[in-house]
Protein backbone atom coordinates (compact mmCIF):
# COMPACT_ATOMS: atom_id res chain seq x y z
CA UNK A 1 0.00 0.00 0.00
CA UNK A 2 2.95 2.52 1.10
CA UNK A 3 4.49 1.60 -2.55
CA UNK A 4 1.53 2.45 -4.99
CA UNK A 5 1.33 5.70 -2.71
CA UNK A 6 4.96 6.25 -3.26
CA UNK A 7 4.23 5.78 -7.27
CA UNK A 8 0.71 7.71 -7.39
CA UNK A 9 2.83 10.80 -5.69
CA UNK A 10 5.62 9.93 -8.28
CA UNK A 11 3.94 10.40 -11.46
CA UNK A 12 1.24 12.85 -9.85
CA UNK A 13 5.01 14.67 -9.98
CA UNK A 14 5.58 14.31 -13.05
CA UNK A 15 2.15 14.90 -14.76
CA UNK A 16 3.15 18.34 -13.19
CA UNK A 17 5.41 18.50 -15.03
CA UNK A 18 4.54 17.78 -17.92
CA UNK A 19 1.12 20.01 -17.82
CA UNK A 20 3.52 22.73 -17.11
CA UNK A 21 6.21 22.08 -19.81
CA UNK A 22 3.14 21.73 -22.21
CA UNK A 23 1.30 25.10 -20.95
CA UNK A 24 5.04 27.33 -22.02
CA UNK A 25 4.71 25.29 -25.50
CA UNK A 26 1.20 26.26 -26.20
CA UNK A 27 1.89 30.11 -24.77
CA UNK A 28 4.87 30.26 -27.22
CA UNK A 29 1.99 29.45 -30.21
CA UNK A 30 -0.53 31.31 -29.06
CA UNK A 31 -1.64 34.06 -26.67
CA UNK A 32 -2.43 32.93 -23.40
CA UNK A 33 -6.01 34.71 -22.92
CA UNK A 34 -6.82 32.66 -25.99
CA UNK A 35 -5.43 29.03 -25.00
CA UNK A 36 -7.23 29.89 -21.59
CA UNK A 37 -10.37 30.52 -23.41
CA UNK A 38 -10.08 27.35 -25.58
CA UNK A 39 -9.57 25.04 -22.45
CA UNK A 40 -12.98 26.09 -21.07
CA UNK A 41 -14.79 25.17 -24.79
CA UNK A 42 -15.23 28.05 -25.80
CA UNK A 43 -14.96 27.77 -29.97
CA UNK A 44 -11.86 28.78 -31.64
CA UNK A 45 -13.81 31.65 -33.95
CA UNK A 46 -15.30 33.03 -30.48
CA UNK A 47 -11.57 34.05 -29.69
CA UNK A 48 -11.05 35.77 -32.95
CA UNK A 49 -11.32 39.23 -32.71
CA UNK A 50 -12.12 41.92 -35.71
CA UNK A 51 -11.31 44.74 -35.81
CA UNK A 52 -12.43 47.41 -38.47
């Protein structure tokens, strides 16, 4: 039981990680007001915005 507690902390730890390494990858492509939007569904036209 101590082990798979020891492993579950181990790759909570390195899904961290990874989220976090993947999150300054998607702000280098893109805005981050606009990935933020796009994670909570919003559509990807609904972050375009016109101006005229």
């Amino acid at each position: 039981e101590l082990q798979k507690s020891k492993q579950l902390e181990e790759s909570m730890r390195k899904l961290d990680i990874e989220m976090r390494r993947t999150d300054e990858l998607l702000y280098q492509m893109i805005p981050k007001q606009v990935a933020d939007r796009l994670r909570k569904g919003e559509a990807a036209v609904e972050t375009c915005q016109v101006s005229l």
